[in-house]
N, C-alpha and C. Protein backbone atom coordinates (compact mmCIF):
# COMPACT_ATOMS: atom_id res chain seq x y z
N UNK A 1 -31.99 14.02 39.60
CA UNK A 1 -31.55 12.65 39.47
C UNK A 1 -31.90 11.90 40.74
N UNK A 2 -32.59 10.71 40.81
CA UNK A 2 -32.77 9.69 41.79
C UNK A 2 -31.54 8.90 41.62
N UNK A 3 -31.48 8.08 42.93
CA UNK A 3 -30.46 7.51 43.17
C UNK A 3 -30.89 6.00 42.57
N UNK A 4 -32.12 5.79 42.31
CA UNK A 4 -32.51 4.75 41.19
C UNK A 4 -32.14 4.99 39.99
N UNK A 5 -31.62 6.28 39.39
CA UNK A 5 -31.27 6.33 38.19
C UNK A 5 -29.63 5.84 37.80
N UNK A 6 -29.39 5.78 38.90
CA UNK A 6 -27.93 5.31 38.73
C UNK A 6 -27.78 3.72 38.57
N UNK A 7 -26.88 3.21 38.33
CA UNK A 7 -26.17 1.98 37.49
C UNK A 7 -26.74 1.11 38.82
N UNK A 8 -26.83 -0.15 38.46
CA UNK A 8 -26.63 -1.09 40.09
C UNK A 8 -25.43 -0.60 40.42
N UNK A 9 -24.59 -0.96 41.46
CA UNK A 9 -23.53 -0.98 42.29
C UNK A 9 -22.58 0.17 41.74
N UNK A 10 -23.10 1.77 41.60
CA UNK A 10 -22.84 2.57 41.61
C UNK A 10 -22.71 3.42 42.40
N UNK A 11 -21.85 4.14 42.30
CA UNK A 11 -22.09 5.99 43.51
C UNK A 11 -21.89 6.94 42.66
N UNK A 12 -22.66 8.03 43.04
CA UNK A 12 -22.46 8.97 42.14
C UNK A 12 -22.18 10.48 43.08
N UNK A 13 -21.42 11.37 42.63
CA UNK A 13 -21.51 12.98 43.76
C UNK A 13 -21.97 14.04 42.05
N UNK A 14 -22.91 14.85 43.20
CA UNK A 14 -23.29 15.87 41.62
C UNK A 14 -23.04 17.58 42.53
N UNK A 15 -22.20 18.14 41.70
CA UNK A 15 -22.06 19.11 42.20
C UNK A 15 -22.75 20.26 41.58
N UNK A 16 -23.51 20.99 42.22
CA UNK A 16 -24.36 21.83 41.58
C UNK A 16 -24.12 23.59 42.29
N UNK A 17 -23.93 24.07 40.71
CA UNK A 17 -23.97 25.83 41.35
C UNK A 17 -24.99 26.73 41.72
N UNK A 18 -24.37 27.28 42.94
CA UNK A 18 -25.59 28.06 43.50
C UNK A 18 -25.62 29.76 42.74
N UNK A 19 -26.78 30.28 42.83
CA UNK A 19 -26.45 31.53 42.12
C UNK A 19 -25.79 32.65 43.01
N UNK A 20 -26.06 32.48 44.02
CA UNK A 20 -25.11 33.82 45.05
C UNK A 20 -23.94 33.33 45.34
N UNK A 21 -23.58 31.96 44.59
CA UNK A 21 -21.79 31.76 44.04
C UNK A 21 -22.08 30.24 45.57
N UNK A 22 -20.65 29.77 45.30
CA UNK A 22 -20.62 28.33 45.89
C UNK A 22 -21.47 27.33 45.22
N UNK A 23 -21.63 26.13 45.67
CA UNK A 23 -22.22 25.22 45.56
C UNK A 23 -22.31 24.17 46.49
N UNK A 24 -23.09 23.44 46.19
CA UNK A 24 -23.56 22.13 46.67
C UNK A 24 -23.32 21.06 46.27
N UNK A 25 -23.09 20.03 47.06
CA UNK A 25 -23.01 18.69 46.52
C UNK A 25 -23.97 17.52 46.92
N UNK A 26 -24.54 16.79 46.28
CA UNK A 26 -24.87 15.40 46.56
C UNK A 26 -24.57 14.68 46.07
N UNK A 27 -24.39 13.69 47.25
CA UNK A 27 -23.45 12.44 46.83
C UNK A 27 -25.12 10.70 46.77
N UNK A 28 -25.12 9.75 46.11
CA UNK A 28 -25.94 8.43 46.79
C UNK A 28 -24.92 7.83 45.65
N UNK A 29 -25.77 6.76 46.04
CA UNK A 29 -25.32 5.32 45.79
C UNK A 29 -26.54 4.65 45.56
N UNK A 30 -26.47 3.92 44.62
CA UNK A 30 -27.54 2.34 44.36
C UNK A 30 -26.66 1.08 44.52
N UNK A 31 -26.28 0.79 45.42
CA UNK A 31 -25.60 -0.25 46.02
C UNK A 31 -26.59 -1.36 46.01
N UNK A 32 -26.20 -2.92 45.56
CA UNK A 32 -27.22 -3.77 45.70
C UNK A 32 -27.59 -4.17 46.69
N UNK A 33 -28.95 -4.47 47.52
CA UNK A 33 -29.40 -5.02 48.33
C UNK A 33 -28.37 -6.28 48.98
N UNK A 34 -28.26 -6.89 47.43
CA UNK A 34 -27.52 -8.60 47.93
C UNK A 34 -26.00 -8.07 48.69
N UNK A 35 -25.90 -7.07 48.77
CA UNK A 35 -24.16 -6.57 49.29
C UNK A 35 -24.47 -7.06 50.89
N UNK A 36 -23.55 -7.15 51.61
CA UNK A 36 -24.07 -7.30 53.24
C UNK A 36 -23.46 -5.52 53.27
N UNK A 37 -23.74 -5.69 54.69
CA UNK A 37 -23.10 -3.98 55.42
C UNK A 37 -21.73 -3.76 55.27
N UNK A 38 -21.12 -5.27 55.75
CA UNK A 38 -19.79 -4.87 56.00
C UNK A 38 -19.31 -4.74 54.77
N UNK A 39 -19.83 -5.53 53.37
CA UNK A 39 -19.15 -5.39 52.09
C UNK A 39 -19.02 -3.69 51.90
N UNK A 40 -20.61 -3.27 51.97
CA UNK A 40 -20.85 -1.98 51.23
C UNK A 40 -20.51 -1.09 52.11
N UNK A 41 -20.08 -1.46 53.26
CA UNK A 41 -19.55 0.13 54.24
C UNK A 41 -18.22 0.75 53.85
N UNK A 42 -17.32 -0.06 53.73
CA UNK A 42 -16.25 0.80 52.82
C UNK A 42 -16.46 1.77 51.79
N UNK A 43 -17.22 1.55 50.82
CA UNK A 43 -16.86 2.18 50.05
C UNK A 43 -18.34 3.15 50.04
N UNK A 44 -19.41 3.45 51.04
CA UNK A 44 -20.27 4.09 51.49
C UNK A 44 -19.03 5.30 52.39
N UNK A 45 -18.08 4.55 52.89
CA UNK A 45 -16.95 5.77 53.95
C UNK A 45 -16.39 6.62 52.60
N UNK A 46 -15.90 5.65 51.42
CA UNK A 46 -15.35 6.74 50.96
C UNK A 46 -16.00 7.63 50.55
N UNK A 47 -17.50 7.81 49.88
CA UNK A 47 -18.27 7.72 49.50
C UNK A 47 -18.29 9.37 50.03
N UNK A 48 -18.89 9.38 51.34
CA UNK A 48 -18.62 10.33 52.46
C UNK A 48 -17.41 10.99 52.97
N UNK A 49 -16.07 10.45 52.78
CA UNK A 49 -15.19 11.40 52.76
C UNK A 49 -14.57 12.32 51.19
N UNK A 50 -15.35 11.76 50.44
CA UNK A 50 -15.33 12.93 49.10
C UNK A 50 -16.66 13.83 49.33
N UNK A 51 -17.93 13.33 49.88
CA UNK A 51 -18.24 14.83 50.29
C UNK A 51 -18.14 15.47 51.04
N UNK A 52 -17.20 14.57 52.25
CA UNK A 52 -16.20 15.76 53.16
C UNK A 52 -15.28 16.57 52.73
N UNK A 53 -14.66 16.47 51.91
CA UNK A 53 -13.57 16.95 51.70
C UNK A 53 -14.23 18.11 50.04
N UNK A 54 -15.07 17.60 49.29
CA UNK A 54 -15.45 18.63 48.24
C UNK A 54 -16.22 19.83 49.07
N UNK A 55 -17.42 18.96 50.23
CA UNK A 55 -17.48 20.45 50.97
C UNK A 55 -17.26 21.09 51.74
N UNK A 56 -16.12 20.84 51.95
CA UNK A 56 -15.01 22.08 53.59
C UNK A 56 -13.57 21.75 53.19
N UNK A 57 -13.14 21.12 52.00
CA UNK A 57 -12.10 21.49 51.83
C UNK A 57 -11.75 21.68 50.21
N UNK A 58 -12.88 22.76 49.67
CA UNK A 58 -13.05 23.12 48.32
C UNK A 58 -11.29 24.00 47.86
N UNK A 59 -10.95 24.92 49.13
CA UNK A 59 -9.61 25.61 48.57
C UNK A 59 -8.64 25.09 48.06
N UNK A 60 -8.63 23.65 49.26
CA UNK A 60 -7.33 22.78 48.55
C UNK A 60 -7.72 21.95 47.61
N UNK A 61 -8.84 21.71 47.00
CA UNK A 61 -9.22 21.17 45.84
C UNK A 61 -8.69 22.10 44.76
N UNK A 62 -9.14 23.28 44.64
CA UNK A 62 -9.23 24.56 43.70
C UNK A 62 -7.51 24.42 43.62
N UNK A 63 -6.77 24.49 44.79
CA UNK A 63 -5.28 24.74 44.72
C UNK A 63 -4.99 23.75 43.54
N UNK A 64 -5.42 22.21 44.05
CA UNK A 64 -4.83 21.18 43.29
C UNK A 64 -5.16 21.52 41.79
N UNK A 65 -6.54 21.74 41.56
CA UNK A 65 -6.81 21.51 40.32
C UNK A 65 -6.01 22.79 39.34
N UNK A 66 -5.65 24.15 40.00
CA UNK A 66 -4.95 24.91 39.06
C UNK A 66 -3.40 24.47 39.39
N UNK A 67 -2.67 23.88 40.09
CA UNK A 67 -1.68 22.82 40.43
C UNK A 67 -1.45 22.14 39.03
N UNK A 68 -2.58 21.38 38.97
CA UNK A 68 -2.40 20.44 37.57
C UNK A 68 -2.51 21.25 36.91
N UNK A 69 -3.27 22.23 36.83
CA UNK A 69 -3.19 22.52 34.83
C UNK A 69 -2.01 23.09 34.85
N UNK A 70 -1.00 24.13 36.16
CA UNK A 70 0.26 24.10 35.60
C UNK A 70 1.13 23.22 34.96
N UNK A 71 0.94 22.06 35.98
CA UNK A 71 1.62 20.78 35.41
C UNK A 71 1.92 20.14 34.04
N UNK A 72 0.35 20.43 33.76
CA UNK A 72 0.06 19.82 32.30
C UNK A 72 0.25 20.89 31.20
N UNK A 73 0.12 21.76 31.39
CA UNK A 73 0.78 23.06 30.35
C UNK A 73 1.96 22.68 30.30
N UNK A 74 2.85 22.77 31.74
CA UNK A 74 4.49 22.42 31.47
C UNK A 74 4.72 21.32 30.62
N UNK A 75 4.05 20.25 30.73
CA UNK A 75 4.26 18.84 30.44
C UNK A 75 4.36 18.80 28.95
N UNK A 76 3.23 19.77 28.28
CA UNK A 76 2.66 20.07 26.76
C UNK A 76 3.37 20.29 26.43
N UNK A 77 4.38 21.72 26.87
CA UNK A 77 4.97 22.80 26.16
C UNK A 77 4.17 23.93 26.22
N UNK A 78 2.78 24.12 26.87
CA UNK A 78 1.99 25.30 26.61
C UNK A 78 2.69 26.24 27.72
N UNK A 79 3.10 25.82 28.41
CA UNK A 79 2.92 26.82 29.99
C UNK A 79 4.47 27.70 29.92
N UNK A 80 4.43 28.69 30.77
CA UNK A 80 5.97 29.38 30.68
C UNK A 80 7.59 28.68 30.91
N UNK A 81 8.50 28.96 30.19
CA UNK A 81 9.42 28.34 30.24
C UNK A 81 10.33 29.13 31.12
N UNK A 82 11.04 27.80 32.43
CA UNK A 82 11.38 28.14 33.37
C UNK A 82 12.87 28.73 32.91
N UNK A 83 13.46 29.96 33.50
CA UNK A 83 14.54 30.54 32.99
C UNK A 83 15.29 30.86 34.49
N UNK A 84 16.90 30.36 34.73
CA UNK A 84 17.34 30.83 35.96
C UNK A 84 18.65 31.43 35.57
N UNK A 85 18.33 32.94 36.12
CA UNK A 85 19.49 34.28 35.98
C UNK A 85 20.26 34.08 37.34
N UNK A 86 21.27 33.81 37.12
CA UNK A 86 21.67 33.55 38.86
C UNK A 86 22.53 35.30 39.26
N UNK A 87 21.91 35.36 40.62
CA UNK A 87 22.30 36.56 41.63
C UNK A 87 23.47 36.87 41.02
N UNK A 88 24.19 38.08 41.20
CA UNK A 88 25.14 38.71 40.81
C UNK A 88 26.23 38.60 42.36
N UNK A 89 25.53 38.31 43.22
CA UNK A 89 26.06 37.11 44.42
C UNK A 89 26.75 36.25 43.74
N UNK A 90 25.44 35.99 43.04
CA UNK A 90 26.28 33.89 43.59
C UNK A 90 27.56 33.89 42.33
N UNK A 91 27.25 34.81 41.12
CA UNK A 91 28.63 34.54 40.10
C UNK A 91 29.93 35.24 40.88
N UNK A 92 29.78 36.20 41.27
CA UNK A 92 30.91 36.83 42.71
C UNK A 92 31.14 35.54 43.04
N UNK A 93 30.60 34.99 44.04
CA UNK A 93 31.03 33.92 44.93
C UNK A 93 32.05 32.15 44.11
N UNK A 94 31.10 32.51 43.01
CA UNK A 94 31.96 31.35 41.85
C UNK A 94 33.36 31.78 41.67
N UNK A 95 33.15 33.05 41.36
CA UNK A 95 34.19 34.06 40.74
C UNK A 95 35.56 33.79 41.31
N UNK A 96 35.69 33.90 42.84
CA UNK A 96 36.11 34.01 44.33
C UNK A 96 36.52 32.64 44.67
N UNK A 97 36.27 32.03 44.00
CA UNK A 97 35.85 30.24 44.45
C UNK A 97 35.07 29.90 45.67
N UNK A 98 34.43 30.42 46.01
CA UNK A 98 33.70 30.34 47.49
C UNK A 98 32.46 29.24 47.24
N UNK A 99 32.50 28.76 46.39
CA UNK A 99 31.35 27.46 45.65
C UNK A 99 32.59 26.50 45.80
N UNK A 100 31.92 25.32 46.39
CA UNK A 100 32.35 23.81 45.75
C UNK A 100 32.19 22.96 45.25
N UNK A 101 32.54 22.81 44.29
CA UNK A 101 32.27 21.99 42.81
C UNK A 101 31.77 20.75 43.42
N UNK A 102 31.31 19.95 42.67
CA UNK A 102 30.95 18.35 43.26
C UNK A 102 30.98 17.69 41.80
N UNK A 103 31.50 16.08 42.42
CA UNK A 103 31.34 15.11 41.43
C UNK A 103 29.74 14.83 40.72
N UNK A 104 29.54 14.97 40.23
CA UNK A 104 28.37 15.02 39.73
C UNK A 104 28.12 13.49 39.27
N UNK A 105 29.05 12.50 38.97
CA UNK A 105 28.83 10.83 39.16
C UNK A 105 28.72 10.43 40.41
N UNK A 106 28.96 11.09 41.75
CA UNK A 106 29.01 10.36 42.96
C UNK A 106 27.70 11.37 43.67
N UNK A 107 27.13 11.14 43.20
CA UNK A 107 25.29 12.21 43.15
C UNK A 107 24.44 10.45 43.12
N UNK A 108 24.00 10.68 44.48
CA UNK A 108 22.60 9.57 44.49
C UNK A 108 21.31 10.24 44.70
């Protein structure tokens, strides 16, 4: 892909796999001529801090993205349903009264 193939006042990042594993990215832009510098430098920075960050900070990408699909399983109904067995502590300690109850209307 040339960076002429892209839209006028576009950016594009293409991430491509390598075969001994990882990848690469390139990022351009077809930004219009008529833009001045200062218009098109913003968004030329961000431009450059997504291929900073896709290439040296791929782990915390990877984190986020299996992050969300927990999220979105939970959200569905697909993902595991959260279940809490409480310590054989903490019902002792209820037991005992050593817990203090709280108003649960005077909760901000």
């Amino acid at each position: 892909m040339k960076y002429s193939d892209l839209p006028l006042n576009s950016m594009g990042i293409v991430i491509h796999l390598e075969e001994e594993g990882g990848f690469g990215v390139t990022v351009m832009h077809n930004i219009s001529e008529d833009w001045s510098e200062e218009e098109a430098e913003p968004y030329l920075d961000i431009l450059n801090g997504l291929n900073m960050v896709l290439t040296n900070g791929y782990d915390m990408l990877g984190m986020y993205g299996a992050l969300g699909r927990v999220v979105k399983d939970y959200i569905e109904g697909d993902g595991p349903e959260i279940e809490f067995e409480p310590d054989e502590e903490l019902l002792q300690a209820i037991e005992d009264r050593k817990v203090v109850p709280f108003n649960k209307k005077k909760l901000n």
